[in-house]
PDB file of N, CA and C in Angstrom:
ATOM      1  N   UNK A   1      20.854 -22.994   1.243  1.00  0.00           N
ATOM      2  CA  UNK A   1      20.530 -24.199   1.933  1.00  0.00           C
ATOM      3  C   UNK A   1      19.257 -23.948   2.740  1.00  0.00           C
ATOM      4  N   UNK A   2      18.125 -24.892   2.512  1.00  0.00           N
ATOM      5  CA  UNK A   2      16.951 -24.566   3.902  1.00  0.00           C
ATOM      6  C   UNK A   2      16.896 -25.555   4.744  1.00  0.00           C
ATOM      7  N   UNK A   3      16.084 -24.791   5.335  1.00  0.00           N
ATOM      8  CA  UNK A   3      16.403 -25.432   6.800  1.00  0.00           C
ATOM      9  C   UNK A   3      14.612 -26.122   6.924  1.00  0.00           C
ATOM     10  N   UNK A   4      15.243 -27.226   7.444  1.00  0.00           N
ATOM     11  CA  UNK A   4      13.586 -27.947   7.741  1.00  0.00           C
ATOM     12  C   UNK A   4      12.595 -27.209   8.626  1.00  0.00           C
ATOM     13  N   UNK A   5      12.755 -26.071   9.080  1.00  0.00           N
ATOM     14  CA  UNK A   5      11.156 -25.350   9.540  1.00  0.00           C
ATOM     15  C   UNK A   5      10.994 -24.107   9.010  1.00  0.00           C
ATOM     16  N   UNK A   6      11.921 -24.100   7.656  1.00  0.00           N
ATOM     17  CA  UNK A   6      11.602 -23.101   6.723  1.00  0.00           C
ATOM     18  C   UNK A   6      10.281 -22.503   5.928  1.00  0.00           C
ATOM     19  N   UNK A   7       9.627 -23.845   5.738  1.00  0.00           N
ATOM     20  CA  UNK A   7       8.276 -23.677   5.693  1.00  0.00           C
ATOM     21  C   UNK A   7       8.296 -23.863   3.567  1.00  0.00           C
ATOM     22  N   UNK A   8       7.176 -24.239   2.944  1.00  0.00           N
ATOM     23  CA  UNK A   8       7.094 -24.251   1.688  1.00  0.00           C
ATOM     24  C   UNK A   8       6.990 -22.834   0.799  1.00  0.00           C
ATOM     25  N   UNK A   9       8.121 -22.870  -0.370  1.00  0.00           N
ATOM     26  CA  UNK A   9       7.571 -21.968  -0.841  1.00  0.00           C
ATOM     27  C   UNK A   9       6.641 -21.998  -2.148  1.00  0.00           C
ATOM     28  N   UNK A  10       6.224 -21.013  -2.662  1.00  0.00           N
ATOM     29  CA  UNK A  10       5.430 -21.159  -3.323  1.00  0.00           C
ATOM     30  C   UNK A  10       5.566 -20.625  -5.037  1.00  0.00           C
ATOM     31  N   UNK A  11       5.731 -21.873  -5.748  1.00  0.00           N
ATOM     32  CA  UNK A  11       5.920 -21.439  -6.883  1.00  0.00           C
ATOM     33  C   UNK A  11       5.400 -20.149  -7.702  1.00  0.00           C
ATOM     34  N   UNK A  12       4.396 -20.025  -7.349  1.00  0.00           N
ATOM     35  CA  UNK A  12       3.439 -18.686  -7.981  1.00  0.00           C
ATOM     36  C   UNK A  12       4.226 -17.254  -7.258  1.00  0.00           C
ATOM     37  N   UNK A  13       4.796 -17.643  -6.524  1.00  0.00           N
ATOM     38  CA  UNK A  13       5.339 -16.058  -6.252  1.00  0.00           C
ATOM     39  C   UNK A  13       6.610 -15.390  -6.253  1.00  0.00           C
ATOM     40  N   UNK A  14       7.411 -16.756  -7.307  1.00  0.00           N
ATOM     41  CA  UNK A  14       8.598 -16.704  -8.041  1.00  0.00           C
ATOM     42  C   UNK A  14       9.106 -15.842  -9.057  1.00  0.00           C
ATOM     43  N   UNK A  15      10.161 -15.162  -9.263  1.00  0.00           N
ATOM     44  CA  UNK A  15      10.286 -14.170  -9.985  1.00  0.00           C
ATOM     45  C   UNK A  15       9.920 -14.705 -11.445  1.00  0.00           C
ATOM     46  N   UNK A  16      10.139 -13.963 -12.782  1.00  0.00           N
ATOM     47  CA  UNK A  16       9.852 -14.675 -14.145  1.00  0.00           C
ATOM     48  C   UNK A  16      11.184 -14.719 -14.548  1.00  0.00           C
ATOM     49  N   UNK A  17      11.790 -15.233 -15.644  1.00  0.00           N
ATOM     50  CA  UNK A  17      13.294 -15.544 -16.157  1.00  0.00           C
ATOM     51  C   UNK A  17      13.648 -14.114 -16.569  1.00  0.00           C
ATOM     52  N   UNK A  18      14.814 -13.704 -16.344  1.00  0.00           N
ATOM     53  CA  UNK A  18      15.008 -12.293 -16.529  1.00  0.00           C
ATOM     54  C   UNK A  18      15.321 -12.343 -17.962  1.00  0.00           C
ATOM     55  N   UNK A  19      15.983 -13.104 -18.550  1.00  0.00           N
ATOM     56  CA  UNK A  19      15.274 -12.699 -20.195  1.00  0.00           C
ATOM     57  C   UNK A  19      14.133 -12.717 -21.145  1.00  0.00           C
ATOM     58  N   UNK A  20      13.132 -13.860 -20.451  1.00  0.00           N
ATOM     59  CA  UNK A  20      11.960 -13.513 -20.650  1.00  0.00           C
ATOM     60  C   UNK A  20      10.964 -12.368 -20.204  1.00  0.00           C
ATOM     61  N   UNK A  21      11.704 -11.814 -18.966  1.00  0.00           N
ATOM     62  CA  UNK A  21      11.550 -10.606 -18.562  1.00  0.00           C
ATOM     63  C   UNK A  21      12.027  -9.383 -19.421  1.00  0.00           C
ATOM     64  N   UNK A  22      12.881  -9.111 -20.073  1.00  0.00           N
ATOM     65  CA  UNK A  22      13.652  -8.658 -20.612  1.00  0.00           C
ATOM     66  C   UNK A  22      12.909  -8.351 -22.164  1.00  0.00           C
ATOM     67  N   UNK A  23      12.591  -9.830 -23.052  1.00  0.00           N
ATOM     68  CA  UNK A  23      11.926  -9.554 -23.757  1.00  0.00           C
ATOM     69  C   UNK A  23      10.190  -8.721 -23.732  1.00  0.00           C
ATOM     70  N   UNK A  24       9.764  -9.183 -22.323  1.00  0.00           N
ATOM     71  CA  UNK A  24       8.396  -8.611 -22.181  1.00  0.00           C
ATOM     72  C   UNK A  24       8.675  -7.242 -22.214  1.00  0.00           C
ATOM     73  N   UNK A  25       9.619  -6.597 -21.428  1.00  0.00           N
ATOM     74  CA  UNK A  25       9.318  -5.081 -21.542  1.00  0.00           C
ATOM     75  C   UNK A  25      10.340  -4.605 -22.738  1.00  0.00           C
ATOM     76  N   UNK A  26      10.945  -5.433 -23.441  1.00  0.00           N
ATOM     77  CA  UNK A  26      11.478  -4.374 -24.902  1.00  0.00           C
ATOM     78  C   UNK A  26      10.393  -4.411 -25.726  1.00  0.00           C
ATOM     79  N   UNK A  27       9.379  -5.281 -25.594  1.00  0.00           N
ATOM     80  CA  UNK A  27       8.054  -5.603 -26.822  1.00  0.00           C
ATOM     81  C   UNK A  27       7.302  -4.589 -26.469  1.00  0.00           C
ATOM     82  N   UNK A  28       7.323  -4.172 -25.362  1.00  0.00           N
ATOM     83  CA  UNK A  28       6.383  -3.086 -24.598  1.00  0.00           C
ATOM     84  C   UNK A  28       6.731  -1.866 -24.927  1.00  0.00           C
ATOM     85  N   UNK A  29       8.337  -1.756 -24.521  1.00  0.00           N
ATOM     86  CA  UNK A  29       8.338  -0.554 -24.993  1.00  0.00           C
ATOM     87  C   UNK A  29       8.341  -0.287 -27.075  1.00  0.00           C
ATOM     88  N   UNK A  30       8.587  -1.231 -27.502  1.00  0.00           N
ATOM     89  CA  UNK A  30       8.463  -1.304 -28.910  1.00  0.00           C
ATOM     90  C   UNK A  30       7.274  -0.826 -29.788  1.00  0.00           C
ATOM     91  N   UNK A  31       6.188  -1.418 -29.201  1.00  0.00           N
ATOM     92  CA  UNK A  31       4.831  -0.914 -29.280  1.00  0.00           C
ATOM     93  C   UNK A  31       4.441   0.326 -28.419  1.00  0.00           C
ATOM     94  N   UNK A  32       4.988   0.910 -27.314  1.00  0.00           N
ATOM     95  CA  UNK A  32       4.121   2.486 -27.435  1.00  0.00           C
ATOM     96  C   UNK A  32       5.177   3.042 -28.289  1.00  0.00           C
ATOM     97  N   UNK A  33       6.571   3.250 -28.666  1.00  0.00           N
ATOM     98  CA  UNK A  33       7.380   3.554 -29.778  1.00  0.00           C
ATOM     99  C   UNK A  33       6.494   3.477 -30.825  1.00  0.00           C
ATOM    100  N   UNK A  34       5.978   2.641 -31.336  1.00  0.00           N
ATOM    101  CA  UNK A  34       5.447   2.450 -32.813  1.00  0.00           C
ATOM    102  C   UNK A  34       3.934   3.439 -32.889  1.00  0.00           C
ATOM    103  N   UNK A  35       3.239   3.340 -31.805  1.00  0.00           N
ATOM    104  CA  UNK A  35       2.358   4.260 -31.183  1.00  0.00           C
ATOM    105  C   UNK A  35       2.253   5.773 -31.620  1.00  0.00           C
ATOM    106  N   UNK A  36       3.815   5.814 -30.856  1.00  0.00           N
ATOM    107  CA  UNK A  36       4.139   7.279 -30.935  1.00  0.00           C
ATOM    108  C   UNK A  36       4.414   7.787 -32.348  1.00  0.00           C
ATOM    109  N   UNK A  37       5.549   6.723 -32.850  1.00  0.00           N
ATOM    110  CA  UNK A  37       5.841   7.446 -34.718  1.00  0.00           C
ATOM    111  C   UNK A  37       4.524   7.580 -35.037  1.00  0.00           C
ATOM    112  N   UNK A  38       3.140   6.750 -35.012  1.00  0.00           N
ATOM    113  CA  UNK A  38       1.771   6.781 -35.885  1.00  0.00           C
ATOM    114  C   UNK A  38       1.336   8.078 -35.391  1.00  0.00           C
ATOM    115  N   UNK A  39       1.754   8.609 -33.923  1.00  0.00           N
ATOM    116  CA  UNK A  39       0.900   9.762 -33.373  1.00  0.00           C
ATOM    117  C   UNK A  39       1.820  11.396 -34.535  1.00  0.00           C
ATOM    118  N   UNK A  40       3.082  10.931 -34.589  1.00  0.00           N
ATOM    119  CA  UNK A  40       3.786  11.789 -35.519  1.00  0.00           C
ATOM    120  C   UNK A  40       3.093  12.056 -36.823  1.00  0.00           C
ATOM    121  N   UNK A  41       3.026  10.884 -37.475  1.00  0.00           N
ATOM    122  CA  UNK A  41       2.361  10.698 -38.946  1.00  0.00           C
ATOM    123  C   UNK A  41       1.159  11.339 -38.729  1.00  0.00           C
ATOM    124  N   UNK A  42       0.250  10.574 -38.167  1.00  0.00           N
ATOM    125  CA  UNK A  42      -0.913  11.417 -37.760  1.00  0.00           C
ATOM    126  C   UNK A  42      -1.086  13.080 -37.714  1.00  0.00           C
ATOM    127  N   UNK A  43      -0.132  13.454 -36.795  1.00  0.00           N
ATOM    128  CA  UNK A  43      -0.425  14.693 -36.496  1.00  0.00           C
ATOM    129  C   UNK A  43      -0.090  15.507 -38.356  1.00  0.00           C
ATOM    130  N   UNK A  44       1.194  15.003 -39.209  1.00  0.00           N
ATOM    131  CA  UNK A  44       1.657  15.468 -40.050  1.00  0.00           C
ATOM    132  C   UNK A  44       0.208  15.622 -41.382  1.00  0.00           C
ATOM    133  N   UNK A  45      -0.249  14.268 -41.178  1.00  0.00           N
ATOM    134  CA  UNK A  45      -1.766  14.122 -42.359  1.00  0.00           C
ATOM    135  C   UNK A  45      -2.846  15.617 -41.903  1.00  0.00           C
ATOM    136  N   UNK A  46      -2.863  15.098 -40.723  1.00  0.00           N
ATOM    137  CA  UNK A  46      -3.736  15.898 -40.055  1.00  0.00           C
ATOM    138  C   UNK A  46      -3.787  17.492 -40.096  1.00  0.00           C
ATOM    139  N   UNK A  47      -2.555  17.942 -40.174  1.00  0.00           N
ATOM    140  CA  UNK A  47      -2.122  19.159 -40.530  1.00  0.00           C
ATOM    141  C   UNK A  47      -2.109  19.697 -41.653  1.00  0.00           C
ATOM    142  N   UNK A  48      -1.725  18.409 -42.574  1.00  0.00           N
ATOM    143  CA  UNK A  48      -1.765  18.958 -44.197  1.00  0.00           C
ATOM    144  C   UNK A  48      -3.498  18.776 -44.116  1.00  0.00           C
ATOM    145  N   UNK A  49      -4.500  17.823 -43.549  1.00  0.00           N
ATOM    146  CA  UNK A  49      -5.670  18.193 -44.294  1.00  0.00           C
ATOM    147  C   UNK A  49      -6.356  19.162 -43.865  1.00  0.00           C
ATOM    148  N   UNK A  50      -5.813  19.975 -42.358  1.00  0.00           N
ATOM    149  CA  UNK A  50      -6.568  20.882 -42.080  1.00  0.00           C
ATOM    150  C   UNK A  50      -7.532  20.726 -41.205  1.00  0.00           C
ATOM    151  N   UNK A  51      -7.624  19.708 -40.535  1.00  0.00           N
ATOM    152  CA  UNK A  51      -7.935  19.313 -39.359  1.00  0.00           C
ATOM    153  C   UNK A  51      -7.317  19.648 -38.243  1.00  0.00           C
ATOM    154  N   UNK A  52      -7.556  21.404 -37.682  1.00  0.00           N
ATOM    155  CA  UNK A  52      -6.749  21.852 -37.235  1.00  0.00           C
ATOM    156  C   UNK A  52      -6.910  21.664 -35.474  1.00  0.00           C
ATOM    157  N   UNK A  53      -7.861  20.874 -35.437  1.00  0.00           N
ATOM    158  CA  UNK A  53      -8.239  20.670 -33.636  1.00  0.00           C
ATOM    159  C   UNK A  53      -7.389  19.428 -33.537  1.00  0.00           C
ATOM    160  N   UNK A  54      -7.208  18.195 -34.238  1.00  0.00           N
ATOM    161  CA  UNK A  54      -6.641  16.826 -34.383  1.00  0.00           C
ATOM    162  C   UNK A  54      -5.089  17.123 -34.076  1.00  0.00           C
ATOM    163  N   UNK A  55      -4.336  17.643 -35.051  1.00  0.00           N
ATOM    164  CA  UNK A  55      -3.200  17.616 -34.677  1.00  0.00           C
ATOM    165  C   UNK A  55      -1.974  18.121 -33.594  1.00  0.00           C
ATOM    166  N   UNK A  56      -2.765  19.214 -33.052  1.00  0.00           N
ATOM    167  CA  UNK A  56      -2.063  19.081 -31.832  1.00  0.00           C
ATOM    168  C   UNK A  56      -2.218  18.347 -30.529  1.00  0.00           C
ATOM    169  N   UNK A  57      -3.245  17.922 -30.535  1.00  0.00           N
ATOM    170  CA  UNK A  57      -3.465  16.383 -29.765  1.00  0.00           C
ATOM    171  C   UNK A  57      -2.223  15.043 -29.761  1.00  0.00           C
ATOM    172  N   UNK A  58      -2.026  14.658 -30.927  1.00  0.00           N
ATOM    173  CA  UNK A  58      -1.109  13.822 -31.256  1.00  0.00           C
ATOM    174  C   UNK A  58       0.335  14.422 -31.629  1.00  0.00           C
ATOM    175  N   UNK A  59       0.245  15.731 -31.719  1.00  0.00           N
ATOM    176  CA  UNK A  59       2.172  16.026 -31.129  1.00  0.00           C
ATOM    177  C   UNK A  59       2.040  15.954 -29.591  1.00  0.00           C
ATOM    178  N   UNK A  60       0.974  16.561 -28.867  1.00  0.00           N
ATOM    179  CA  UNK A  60       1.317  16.052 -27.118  1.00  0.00           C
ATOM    180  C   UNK A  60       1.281  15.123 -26.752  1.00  0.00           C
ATOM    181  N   UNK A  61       0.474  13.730 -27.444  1.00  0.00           N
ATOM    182  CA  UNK A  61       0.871  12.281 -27.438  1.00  0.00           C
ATOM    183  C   UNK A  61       2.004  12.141 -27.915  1.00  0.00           C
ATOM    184  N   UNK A  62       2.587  12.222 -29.011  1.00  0.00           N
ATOM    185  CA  UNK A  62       4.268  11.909 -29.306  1.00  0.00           C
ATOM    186  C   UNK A  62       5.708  12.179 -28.455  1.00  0.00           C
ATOM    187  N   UNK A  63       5.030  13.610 -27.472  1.00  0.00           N
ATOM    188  CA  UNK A  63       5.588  14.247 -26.707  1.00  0.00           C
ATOM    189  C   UNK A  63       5.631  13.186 -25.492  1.00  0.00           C
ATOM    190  N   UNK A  64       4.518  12.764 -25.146  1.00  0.00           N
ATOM    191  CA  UNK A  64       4.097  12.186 -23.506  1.00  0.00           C
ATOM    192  C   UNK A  64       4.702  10.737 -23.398  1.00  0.00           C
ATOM    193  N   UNK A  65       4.523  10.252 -25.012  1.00  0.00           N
ATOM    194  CA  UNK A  65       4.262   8.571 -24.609  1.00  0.00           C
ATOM    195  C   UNK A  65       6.039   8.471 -24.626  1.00  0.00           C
ATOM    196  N   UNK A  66       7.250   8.880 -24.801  1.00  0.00           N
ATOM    197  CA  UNK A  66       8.418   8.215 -24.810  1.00  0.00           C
ATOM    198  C   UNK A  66       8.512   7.851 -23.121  1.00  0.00           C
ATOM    199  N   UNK A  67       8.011   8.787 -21.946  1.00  0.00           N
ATOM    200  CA  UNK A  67       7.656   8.764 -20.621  1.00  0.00           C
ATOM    201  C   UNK A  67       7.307   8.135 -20.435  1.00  0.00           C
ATOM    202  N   UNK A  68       6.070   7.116 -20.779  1.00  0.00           N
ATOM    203  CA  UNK A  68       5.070   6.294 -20.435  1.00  0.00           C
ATOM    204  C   UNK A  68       5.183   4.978 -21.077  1.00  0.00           C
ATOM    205  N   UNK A  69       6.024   5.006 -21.911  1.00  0.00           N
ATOM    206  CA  UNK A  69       6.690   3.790 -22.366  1.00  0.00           C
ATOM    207  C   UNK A  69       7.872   2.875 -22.104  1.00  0.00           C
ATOM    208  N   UNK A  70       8.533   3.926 -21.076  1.00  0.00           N
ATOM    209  CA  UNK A  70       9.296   3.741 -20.228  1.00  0.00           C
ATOM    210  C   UNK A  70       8.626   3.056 -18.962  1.00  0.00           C
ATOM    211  N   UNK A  71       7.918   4.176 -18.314  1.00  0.00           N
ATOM    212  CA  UNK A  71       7.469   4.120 -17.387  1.00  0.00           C
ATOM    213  C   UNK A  71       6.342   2.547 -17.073  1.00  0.00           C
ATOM    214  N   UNK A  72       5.778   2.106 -18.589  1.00  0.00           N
ATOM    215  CA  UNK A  72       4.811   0.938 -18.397  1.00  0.00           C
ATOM    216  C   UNK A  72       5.700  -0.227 -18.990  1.00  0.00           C
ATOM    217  N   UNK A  73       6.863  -0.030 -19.625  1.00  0.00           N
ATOM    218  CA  UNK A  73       7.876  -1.315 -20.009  1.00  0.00           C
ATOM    219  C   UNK A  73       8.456  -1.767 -18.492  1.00  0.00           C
ATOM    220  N   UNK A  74       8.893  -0.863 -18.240  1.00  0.00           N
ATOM    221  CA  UNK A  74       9.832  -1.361 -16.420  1.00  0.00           C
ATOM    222  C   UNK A  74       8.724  -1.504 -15.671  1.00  0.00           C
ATOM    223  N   UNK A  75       7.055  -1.836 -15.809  1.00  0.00           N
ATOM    224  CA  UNK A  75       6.339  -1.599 -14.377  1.00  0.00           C
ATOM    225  C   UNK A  75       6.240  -3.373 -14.409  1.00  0.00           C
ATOM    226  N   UNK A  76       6.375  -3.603 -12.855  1.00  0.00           N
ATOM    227  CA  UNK A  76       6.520  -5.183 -12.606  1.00  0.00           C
ATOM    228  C   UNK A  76       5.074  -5.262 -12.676  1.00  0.00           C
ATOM    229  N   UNK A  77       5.122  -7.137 -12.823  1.00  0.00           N
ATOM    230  CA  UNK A  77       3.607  -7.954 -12.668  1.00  0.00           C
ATOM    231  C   UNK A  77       3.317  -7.829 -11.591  1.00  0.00           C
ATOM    232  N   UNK A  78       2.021  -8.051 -11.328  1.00  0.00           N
ATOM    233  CA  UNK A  78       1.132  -8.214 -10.190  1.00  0.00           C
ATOM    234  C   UNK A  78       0.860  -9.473  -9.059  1.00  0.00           C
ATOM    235  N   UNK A  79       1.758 -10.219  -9.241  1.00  0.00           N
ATOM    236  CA  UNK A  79       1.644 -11.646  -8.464  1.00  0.00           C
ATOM    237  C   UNK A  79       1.588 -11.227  -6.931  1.00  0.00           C
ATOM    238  N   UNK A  80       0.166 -11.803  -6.209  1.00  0.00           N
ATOM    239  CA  UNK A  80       0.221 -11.773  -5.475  1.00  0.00           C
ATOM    240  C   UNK A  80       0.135 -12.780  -4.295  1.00  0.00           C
ATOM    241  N   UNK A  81       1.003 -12.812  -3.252  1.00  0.00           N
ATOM    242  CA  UNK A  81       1.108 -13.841  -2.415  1.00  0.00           C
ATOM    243  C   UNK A  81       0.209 -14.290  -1.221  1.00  0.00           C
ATOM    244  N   UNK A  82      -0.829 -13.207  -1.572  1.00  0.00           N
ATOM    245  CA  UNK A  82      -1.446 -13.312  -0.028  1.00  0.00           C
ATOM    246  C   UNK A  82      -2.345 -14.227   0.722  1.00  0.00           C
ATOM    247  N   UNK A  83      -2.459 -15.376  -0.872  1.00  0.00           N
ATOM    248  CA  UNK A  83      -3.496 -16.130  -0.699  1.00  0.00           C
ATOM    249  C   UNK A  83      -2.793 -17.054   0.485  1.00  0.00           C
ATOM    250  N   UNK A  84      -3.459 -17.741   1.277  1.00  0.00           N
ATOM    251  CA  UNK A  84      -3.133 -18.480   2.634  1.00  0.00           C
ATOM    252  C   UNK A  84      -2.602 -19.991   2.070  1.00  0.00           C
ATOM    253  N   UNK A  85      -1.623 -20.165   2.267  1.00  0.00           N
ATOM    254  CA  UNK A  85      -1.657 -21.938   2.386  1.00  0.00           C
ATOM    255  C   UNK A  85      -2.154 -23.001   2.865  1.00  0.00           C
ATOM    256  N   UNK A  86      -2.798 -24.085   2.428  1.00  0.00           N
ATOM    257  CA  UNK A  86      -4.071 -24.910   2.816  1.00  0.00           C
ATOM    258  C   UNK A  86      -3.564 -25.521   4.656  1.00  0.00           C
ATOM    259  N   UNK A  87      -2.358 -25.185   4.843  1.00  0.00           N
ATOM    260  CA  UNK A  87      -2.469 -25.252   6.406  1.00  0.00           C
ATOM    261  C   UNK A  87      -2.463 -24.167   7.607  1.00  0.00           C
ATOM    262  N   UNK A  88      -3.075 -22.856   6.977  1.00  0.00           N
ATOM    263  CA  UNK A  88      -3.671 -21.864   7.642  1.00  0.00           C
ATOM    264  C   UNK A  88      -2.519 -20.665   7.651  1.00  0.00           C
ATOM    265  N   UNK A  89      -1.323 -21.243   6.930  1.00  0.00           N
ATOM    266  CA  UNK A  89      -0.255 -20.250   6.984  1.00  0.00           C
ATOM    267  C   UNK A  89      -0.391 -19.277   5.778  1.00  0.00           C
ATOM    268  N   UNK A  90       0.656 -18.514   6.100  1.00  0.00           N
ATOM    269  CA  UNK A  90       0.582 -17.113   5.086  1.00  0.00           C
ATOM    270  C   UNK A  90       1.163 -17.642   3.888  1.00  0.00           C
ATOM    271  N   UNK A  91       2.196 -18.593   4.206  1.00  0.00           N
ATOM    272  CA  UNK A  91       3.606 -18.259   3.279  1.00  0.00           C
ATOM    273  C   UNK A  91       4.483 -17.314   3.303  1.00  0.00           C
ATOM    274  N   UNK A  92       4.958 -16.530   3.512  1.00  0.00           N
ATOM    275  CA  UNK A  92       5.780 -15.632   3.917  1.00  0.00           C
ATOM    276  C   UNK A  92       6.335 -15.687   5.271  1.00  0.00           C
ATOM    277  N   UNK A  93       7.956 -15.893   4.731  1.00  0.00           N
ATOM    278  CA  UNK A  93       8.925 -16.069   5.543  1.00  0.00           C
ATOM    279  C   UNK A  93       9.009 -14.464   6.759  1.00  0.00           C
ATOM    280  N   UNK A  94       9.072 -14.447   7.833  1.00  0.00           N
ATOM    281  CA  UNK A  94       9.461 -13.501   8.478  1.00  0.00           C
ATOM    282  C   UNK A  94      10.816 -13.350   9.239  1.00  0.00           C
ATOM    283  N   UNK A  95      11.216 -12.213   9.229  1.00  0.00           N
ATOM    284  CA  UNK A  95      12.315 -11.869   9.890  1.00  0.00           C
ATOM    285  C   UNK A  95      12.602 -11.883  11.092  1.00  0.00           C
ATOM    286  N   UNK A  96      13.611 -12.316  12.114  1.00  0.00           N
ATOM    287  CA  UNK A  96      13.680 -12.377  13.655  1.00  0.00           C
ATOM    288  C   UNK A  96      13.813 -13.294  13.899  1.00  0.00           C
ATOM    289  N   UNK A  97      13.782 -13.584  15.056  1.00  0.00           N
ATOM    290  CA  UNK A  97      14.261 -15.266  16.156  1.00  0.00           C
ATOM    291  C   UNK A  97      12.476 -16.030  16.422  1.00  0.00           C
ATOM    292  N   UNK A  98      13.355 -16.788  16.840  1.00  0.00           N
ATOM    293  CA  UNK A  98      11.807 -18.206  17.617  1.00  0.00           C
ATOM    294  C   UNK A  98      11.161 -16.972  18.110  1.00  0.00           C
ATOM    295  N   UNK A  99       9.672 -17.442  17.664  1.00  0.00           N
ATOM    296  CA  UNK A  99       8.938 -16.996  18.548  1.00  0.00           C
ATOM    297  C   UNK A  99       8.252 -18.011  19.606  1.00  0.00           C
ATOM    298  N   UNK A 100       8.581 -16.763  20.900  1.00  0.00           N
ATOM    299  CA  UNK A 100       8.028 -18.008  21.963  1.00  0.00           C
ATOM    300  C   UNK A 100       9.723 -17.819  22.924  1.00  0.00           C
ATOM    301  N   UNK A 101      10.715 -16.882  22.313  1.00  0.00           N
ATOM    302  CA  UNK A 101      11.911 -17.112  23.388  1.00  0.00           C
ATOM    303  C   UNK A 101      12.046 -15.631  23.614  1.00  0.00           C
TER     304      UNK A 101
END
């Protein structure tokens, strides 16, 4: 329930639908996955042709990215609230009593 000197909030700094959330970071992590098998394949060509500086590059990518695919699927968006509201306010609710008692 709000309360009338709650103040407006602001659509832009609303969470996103958690299954559309949900789908953004399984696609994410799907693609550095697919990344990584190519860095596998890779390293395997690479080895049979004897390109012997190439392939251990891309087993320590195959190695790194299951970390980082994790790590960049779960990283939240960037929305930020700080822009001011056209009546000089922040937007952001604060914690505590009246000020002024």
């Amino acid at each position: 329930m709000a309360t009338a000197g709650a103040g407006p909030v602001r659509i832009t700094t609303v969470g996103n639908d958690p299954r559309a959330d949900l789908a953004r970071r399984q696609r994410k992590y799907i693609f550095w996955m697919s990344v990584r098998s190519l860095c596998f394949i890779g390293a395997a060509f690479a080895g049979v042709a004897g390109i012997n500086w190439l392939w251990p590059f891309l087993i320590a990518a195959a190695v790194i990215l299951p970390y980082l695919a994790v790590v960049m699927a779960n990283a939240n968006d960037s929305r930020d609230s700080s822009l001011p509201l056209p009546d000089g306010r922040s937007g952001q609710r604060q914690l505590g009593g009246p000020s002024g008692s």
